[in-house]
Protein backbone atom coordinates (compact mmCIF):
# COMPACT_ATOMS: atom_id res chain seq x y z
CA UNK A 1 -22.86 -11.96 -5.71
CA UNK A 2 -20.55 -9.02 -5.88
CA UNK A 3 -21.84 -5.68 -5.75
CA UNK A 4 -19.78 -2.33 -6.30
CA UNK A 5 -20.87 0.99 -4.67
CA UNK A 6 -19.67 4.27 -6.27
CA UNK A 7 -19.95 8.06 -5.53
CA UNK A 8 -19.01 10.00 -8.24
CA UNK A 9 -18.20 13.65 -6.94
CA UNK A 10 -17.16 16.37 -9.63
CA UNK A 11 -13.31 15.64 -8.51
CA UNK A 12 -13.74 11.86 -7.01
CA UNK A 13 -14.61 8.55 -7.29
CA UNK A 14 -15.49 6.48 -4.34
CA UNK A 15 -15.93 3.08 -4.23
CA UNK A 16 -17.10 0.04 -1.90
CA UNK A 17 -16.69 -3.86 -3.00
CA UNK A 18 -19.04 -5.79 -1.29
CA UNK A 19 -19.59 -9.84 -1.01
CA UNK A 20 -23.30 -10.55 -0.78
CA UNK A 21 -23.18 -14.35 0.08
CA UNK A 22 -20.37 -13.90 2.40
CA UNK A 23 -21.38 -10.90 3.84
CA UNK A 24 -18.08 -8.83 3.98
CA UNK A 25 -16.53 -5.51 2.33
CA UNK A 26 -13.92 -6.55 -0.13
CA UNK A 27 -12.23 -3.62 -0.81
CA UNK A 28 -12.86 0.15 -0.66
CA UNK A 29 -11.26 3.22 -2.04
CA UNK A 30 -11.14 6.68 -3.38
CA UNK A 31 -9.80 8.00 -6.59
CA UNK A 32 -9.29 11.59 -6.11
CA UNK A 33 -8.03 14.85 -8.08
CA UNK A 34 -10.35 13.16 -11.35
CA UNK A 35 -10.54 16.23 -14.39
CA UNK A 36 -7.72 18.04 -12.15
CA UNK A 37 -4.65 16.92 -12.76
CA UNK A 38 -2.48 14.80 -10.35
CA UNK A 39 -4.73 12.31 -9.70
CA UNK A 40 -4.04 9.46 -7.34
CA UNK A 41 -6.18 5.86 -5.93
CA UNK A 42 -6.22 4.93 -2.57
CA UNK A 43 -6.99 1.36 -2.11
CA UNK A 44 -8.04 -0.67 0.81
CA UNK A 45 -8.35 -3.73 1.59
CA UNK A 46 -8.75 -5.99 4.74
CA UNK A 47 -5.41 -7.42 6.38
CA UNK A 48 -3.56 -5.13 3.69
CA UNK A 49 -1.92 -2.09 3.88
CA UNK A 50 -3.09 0.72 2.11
CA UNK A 51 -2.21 1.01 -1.64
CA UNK A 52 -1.65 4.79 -3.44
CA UNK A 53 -1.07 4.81 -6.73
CA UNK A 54 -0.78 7.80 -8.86
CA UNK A 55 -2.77 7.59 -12.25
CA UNK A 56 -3.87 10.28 -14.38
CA UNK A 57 -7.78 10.66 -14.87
CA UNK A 58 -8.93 13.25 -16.77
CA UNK A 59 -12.65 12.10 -17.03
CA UNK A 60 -15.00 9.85 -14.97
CA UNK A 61 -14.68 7.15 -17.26
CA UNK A 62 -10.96 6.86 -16.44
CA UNK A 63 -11.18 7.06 -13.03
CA UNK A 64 -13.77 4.40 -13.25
CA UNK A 65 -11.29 2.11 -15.10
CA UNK A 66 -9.02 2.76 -12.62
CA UNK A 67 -10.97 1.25 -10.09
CA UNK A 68 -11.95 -1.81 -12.10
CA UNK A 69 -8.09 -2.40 -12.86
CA UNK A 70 -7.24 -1.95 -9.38
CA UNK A 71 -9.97 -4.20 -8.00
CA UNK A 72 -8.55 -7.13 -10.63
CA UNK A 73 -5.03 -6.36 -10.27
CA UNK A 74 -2.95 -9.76 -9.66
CA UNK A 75 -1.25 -8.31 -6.29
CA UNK A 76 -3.85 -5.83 -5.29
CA UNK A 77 -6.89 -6.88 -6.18
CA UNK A 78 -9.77 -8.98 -5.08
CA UNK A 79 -11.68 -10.26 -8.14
CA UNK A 80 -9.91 -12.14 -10.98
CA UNK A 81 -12.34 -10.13 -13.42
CA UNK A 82 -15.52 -7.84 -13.40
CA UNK A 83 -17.18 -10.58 -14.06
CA UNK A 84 -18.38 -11.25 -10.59
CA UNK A 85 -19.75 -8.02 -10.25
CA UNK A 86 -23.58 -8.34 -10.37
CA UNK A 87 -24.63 -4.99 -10.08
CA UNK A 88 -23.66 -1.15 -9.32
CA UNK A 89 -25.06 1.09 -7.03
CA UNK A 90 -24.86 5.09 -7.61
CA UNK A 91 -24.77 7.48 -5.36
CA UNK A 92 -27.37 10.54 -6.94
CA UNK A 93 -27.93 13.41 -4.93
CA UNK A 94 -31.27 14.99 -6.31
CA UNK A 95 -33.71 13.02 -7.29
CA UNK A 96 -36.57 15.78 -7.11
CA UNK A 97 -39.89 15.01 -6.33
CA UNK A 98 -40.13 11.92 -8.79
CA UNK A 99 -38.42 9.24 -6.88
CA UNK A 100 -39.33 8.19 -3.52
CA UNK A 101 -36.82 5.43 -3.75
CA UNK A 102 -33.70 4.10 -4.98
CA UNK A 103 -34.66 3.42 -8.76
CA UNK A 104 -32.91 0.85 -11.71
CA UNK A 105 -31.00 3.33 -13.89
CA UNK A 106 -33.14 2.88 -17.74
CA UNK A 107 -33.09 5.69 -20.53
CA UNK A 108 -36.21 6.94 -18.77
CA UNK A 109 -34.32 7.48 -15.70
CA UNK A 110 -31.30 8.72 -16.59
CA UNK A 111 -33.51 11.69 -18.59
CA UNK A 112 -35.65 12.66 -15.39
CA UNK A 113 -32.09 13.10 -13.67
CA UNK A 114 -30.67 14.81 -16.49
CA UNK A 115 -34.33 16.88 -16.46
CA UNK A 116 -33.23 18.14 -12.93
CA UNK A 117 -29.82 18.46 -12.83
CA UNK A 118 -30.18 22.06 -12.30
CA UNK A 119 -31.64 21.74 -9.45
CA UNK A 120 -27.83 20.23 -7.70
CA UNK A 121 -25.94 21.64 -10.22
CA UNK A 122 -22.64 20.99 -8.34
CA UNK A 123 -23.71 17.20 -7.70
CA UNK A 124 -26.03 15.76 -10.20
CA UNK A 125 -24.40 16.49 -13.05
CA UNK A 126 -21.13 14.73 -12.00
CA UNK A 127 -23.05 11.60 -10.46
CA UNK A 128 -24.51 11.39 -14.29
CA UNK A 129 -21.08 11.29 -15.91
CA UNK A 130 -20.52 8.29 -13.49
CA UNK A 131 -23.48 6.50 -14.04
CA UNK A 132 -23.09 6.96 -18.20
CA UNK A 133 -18.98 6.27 -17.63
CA UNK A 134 -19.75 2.85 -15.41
CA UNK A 135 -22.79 2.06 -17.35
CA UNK A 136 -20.01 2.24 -20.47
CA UNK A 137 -17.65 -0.14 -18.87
CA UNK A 138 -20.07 -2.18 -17.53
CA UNK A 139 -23.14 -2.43 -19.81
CA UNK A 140 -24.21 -5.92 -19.25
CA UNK A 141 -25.22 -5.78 -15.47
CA UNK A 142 -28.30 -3.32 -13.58
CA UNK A 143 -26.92 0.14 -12.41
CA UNK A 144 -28.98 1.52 -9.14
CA UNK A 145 -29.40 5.08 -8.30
CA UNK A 146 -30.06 5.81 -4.46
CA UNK A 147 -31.20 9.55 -3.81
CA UNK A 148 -30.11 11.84 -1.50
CA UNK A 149 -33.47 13.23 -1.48
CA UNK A 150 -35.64 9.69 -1.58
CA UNK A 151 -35.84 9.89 2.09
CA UNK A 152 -37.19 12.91 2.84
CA UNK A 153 -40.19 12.43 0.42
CA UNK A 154 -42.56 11.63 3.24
CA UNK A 155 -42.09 14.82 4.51
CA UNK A 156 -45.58 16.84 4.65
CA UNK A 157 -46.57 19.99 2.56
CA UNK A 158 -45.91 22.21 5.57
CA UNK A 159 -42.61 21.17 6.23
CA UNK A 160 -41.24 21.27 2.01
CA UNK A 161 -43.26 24.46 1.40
CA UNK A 162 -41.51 27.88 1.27
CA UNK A 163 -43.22 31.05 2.02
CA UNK A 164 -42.29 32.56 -1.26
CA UNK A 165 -44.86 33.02 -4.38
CA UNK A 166 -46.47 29.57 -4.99
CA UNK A 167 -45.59 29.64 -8.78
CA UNK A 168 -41.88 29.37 -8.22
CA UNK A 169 -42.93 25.50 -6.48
CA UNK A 170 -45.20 24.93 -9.48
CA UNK A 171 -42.88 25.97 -12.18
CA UNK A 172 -39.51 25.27 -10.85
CA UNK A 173 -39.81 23.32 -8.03
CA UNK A 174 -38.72 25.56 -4.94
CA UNK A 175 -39.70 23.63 -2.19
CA UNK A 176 -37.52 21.89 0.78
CA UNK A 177 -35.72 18.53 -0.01
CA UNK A 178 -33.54 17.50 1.94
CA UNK A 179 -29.93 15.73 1.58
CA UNK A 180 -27.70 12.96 3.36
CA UNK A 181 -31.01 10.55 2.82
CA UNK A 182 -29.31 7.22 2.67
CA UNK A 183 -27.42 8.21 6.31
CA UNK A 184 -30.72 9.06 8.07
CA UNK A 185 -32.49 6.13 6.75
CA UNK A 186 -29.49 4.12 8.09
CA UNK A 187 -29.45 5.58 11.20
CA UNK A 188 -33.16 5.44 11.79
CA UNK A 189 -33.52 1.86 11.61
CA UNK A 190 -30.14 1.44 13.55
CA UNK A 191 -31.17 3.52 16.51
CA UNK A 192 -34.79 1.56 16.31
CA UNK A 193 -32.45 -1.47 17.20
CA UNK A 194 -30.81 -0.08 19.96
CA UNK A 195 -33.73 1.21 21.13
CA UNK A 196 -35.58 -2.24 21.11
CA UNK A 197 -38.55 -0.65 19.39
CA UNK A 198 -40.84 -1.01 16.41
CA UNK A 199 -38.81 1.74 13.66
CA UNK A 200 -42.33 2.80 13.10
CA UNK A 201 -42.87 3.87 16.83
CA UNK A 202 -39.57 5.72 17.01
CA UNK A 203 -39.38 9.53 17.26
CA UNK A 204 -35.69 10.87 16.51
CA UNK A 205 -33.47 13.43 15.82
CA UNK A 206 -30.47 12.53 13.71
CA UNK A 207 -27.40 14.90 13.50
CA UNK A 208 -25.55 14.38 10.62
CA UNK A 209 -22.23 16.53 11.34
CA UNK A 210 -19.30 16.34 8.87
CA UNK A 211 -18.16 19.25 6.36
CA UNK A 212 -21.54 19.20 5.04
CA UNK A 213 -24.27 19.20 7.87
CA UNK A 214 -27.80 18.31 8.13
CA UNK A 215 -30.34 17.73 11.18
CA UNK A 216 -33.27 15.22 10.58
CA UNK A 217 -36.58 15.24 12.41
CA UNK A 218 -37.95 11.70 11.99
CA UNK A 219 -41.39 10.94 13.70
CA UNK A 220 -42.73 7.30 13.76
CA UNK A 221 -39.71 6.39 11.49
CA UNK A 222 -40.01 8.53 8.85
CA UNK A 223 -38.64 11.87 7.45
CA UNK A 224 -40.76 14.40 8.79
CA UNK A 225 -38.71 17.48 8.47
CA UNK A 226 -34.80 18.30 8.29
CA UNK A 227 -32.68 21.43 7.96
CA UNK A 228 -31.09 21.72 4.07
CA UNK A 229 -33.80 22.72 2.04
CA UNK A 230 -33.95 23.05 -1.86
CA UNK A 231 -30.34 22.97 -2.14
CA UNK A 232 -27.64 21.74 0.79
CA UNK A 233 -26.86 25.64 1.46
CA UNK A 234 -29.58 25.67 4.10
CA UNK A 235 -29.74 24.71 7.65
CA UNK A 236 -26.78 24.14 10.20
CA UNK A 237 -23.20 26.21 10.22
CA UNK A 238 -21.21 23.64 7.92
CA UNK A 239 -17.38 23.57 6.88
CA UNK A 240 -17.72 26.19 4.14
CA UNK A 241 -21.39 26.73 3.57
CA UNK A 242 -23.19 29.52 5.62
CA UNK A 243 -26.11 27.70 6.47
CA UNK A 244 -29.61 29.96 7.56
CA UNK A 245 -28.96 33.78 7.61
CA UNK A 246 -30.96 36.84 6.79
CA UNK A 247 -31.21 36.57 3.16
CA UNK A 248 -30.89 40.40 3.07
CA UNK A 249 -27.12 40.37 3.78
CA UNK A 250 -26.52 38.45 0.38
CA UNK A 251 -27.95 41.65 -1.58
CA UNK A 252 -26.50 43.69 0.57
CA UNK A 253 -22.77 42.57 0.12
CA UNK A 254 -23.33 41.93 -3.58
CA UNK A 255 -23.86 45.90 -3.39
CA UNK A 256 -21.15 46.60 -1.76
CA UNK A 257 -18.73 44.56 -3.21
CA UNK A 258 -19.75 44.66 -6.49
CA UNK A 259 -20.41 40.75 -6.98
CA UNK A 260 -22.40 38.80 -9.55
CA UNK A 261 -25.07 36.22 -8.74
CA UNK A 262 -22.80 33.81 -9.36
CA UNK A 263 -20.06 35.19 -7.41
CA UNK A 264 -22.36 35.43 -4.41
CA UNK A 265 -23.21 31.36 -4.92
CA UNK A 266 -19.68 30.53 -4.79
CA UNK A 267 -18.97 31.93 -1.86
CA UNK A 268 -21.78 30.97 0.27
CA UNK A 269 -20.96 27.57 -0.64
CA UNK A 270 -17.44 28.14 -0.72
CA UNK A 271 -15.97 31.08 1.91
CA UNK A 272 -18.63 30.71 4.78
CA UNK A 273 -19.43 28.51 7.81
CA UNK A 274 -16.84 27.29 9.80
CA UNK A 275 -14.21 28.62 7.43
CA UNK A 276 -15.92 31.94 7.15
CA UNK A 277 -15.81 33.27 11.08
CA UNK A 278 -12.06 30.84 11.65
CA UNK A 279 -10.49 32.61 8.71
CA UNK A 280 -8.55 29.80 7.66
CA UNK A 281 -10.17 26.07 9.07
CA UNK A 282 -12.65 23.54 8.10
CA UNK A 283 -11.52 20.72 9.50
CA UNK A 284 -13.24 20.93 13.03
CA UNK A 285 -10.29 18.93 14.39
CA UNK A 286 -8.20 22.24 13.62
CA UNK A 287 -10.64 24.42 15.27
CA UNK A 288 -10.38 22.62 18.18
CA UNK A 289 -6.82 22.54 18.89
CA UNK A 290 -6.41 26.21 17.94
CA UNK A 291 -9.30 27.47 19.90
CA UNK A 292 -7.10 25.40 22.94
CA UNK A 293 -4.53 27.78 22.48
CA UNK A 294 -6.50 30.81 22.82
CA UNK A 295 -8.01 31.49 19.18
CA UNK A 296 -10.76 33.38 19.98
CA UNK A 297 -12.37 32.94 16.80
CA UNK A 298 -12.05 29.19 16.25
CA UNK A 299 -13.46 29.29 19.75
CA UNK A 300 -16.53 30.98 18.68
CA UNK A 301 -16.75 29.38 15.93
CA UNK A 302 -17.52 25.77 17.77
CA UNK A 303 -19.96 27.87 20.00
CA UNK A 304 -21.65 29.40 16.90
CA UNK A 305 -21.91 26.10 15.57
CA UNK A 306 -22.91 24.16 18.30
CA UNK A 307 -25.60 26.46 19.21
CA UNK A 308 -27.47 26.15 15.96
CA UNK A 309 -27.19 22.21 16.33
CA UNK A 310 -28.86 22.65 19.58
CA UNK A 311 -31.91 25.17 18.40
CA UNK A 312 -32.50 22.47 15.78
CA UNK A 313 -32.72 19.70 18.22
CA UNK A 314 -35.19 21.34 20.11
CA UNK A 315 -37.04 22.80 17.36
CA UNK A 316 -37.27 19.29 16.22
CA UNK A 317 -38.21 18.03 19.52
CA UNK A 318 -41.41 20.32 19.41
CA UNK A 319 -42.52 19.45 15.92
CA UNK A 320 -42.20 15.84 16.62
CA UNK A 321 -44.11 15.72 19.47
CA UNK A 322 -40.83 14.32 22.03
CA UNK A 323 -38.17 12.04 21.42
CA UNK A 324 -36.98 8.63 21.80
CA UNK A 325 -33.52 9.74 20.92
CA UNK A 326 -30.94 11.89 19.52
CA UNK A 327 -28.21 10.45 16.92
CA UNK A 328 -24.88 12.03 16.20
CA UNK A 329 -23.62 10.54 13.22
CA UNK A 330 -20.73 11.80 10.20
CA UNK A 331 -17.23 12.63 10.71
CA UNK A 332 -17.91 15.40 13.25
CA UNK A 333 -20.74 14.09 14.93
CA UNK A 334 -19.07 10.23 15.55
CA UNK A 335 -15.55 12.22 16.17
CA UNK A 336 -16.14 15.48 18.47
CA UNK A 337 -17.33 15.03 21.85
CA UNK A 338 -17.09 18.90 22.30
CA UNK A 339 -19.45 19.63 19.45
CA UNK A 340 -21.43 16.99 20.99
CA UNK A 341 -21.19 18.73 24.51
CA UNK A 342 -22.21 22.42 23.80
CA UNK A 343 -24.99 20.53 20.84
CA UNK A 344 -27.17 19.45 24.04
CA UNK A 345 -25.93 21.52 26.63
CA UNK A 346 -29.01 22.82 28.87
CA UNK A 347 -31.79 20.11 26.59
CA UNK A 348 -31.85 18.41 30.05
CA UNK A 349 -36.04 20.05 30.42
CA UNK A 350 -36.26 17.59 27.41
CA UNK A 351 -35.20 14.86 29.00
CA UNK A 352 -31.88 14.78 27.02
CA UNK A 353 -29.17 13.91 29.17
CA UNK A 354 -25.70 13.91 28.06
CA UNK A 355 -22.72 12.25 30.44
CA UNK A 356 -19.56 13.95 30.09
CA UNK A 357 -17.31 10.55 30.64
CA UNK A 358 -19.08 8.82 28.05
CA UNK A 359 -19.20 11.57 25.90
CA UNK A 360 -15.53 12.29 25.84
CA UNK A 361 -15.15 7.94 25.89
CA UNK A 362 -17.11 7.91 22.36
CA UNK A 363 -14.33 8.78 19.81
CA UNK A 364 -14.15 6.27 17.35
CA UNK A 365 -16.21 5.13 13.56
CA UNK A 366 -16.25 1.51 14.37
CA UNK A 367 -19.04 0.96 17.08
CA UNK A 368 -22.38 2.35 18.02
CA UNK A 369 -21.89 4.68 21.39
CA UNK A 370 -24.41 5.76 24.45
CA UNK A 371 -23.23 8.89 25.90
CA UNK A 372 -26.24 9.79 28.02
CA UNK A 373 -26.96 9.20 31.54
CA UNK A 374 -28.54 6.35 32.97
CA UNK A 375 -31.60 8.50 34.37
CA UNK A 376 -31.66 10.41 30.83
CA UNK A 377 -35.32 10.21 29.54
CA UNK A 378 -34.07 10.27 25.89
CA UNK A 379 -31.09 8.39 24.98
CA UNK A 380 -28.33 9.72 23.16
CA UNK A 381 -26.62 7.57 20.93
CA UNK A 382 -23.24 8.16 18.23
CA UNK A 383 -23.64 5.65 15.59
CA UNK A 384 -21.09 5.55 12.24
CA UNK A 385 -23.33 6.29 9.70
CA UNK A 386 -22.73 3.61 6.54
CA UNK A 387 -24.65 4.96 3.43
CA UNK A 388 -22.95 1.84 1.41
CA UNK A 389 -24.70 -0.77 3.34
CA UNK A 390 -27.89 1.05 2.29
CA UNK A 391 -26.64 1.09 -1.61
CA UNK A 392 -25.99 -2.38 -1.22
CA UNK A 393 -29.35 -3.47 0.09
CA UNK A 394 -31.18 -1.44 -2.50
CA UNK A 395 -28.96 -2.82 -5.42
CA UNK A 396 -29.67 -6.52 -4.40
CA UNK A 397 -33.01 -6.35 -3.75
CA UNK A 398 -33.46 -4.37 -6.86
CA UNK A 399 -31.70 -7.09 -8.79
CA UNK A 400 -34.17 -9.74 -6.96
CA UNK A 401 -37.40 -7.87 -7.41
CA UNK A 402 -37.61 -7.96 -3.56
CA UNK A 403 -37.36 -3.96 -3.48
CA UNK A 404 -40.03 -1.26 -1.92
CA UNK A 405 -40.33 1.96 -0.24
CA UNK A 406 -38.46 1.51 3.36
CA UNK A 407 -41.72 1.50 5.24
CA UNK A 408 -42.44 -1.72 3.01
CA UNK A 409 -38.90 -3.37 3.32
CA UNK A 410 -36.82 -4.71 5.75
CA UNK A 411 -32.76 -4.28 5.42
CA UNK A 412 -30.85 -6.50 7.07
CA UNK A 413 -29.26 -3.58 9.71
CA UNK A 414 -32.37 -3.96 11.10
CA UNK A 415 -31.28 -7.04 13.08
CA UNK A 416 -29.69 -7.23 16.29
CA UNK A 417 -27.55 -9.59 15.29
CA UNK A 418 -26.14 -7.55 12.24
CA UNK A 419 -22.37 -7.36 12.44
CA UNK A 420 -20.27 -5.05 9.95
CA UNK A 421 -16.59 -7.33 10.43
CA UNK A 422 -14.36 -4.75 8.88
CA UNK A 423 -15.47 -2.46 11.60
CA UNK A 424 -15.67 -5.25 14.35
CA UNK A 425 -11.95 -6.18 13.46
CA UNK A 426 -11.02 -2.04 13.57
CA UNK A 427 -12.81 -1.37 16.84
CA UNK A 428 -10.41 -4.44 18.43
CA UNK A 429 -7.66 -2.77 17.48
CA UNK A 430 -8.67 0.42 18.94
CA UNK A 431 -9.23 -1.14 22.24
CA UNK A 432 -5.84 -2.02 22.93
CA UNK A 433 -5.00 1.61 22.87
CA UNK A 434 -8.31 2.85 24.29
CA UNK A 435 -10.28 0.69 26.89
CA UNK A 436 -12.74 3.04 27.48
CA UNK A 437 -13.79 2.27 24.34
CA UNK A 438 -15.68 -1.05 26.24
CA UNK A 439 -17.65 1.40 28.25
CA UNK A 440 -19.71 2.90 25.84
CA UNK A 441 -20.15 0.53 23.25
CA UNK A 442 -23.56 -0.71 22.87
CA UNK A 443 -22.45 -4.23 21.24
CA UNK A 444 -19.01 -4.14 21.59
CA UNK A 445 -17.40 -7.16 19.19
CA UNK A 446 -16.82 -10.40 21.54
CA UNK A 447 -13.68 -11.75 19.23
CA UNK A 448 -10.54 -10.00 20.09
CA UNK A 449 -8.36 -9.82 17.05
């Protein structure tokens, strides 16, 4: 059984091929610049170098054909037709308060998406023109939607509820939801395994750090509170998006400047976070290295950020009653031990202790890291987050009728023994140039390759 994974952003396409019965990724990819002009796929595949090809998609539908002729290309593909393909999972942001779980894509469906588009207008709408472009191409096989927001549906009244007039929850929907669901949920059960514990015993905080940034409070394995709230504008300092601020300033500068609702959207979105106080970076990588050579701003910046990483965490901490461990997970959190370093600099009165060799050791997406000490009450762990894996699970067992809510079904992440080989084979690699790498592994690969 073949099973293809796709994200459809409002300017991408990306995609994971994945062999059930054998248990290995066949092929992944991105087609990017879709509606935009010069568009381009970059294609993966295991034991093959990279393949970009330039191709011009000005819809979803193209871009989606793109990635079914590239995937049964004679030279570069890995399927002689779609055929094979048994089902498709889709990536959809919001899923509102309706769906608690990843959900077969029907007319029914599809409407109550469609019904709350407005409530991710920037994501919803283009994960919908996937879903009706793949469902197009492919109308003979199930199409899955996993939600963003699925996870966090445990999450109780007090922690969704705003403190703003009640009707704007009853008529609209205002409340706290949540994003990044399918990368806490994976990272919740994988941190329950290398913590040798029941998931349902397991009190966490999970850091997902990458351009976009979210903090989830999980107690006894599920969601019970996280930082983006009705929208992924909330919470943590994030590439381009301001995060929490006095909500004052935003009338304020519209005053001053003169700008429209609208206007004011973009840029908080847009002009702020990381990007906002550097000036001119996102990429944290870039902050790093300049704030080396003296930029005082890109300095602060990591400082700004890192701080409000840290509040969360022990915010978190509190509400859940103590911790069995704290996750860094996403680009950023698997990739910067400095982020990392000021993020739980001083949580040692909470048991959370970080060691700096380790920490500096753990630079790599291919295997799950401990960076804290031996005596550290609370472990520390960086695992690579892999939302796919989770789409994957949920399509098959959807296709089988096996399917439930996570706290009535069992992925198979959850066992020790689970292996991912395309990151088992990458990790090798990395060894030879980084031996460290040995050190913090928590089940490094035993077959060099």
């Amino acid at each position: 059984m073949r099973i293809l994974c796709l994200n459809c952003g409002s300017s991408s396409v990306k995609y994971r091929l994945y062999d059930w019965d054998h248990q290995v990724i066949m092929a992944t990819g991105i087609v990017e610049r879709v509606t935009v002009g010069g568009s381009f796929i970059v294609h993966e595949v295991g034991g093959k170098d990279k393949l970009t090809v330039k191709h011009d998609c000005p819809d979803h539908k193209m871009a989606i054909k793109l990635v079914m002729d590239t995937l049964t290309h004679p030279q570069h593909g890995v399927i002689p037709d779609t055929s094979s393909i048994k089902g498709v999972g889709h990536r959809m942001v919001h899923g509102g308060e309706k769906f608690a779980k990843s959900v077969l894509i029907d007319g029914e469906a599809l409407r109550a998406f469609k019904d709350i588009a407005a409530l991710a207008p920037l994501h919803n709408p283009p994960n919908i023109m996937g879903v009706e472009a793949a469902q197009e191409l492919m109308p003979d096989i199930p199409h899955v939607a996993i939600m963003d927001t699925a996870w966090h549906q445990t999450m109780p009244a007090h922690s969704y509820v705003y403190a703003l007039p009640y009707a704007w929850y009853e008529k609209y929907g205002v409340r706290r939801y949540g994003f990044h669901g399918t990368s806490f949920l994976y990272n919740a059960k994988r941190a329950a395994v290398l913590l040798k514990k029941d998931p349902f015993k397991c009190n966490l905080v999970i850091c997902h750090i990458g351009n976009g940034a979210s903090i989830n409070a999980v107690q006894n394995g599920v969601s019970y509170d996280t930082s983006m709230g009705m929208t992924p504008l909330e919470g943590l300092v994030m590439g381009t998006r301001a995060g929490d601020h006095d909500p004052a300033v935003d009338f304020f500068v519209m005053e001053k400047e003169g700008l429209s609702a609208k206007e004011m959207d973009s840029l908080l979105n847009k002009k702020c976070g990381v990007l906002g106080i550097t000036g001119r970076f996102t990429d944290r990588r870039d902050v790093e290295e300049a704030a080396a050579k003296g930029d005082a701003r890109a300095a602060l910046a990591l400082q700004v950020e890192g701080y409000r990483i840290r509040k969360y965490i022990g915010a978190y901490a509190a509400a859940v009653g103590g911790l069995d461990a704290v996750v860094f997970t996403a680009g950023v959190g698997e990739l910067s031990d400095q982020i990392r370093a000021i993020a739980t600099r001083g949580l040692e009165f909470l048991g959370i202790k970080v060691d700096p060799e380790r920490n500096a050791l753990a630079h790599t997406r291919n295997a799950e890291c401990d960076i804290s000490t031996a005596d550290s009450a609370v472990k520390v762990f960086v695992i690579p987050t892999d939302e796919e894996r989770v789409f994957i699970e949920d399509v098959v067992a959807i296709t089988n009728g096996t399917y439930d809510i996570h706290t009535r079904f069992t992925y198979r992440f959850q066992s020790p023994d689970y292996r991912n080989s395309l990151r088992d084979e990458a990790f090798c690699r990395e060894l030879a140039k980084k031996p460290g790498l040995a050190k913090v592994a928590c089940d490094p690969p035993q077959v060099q390759v």
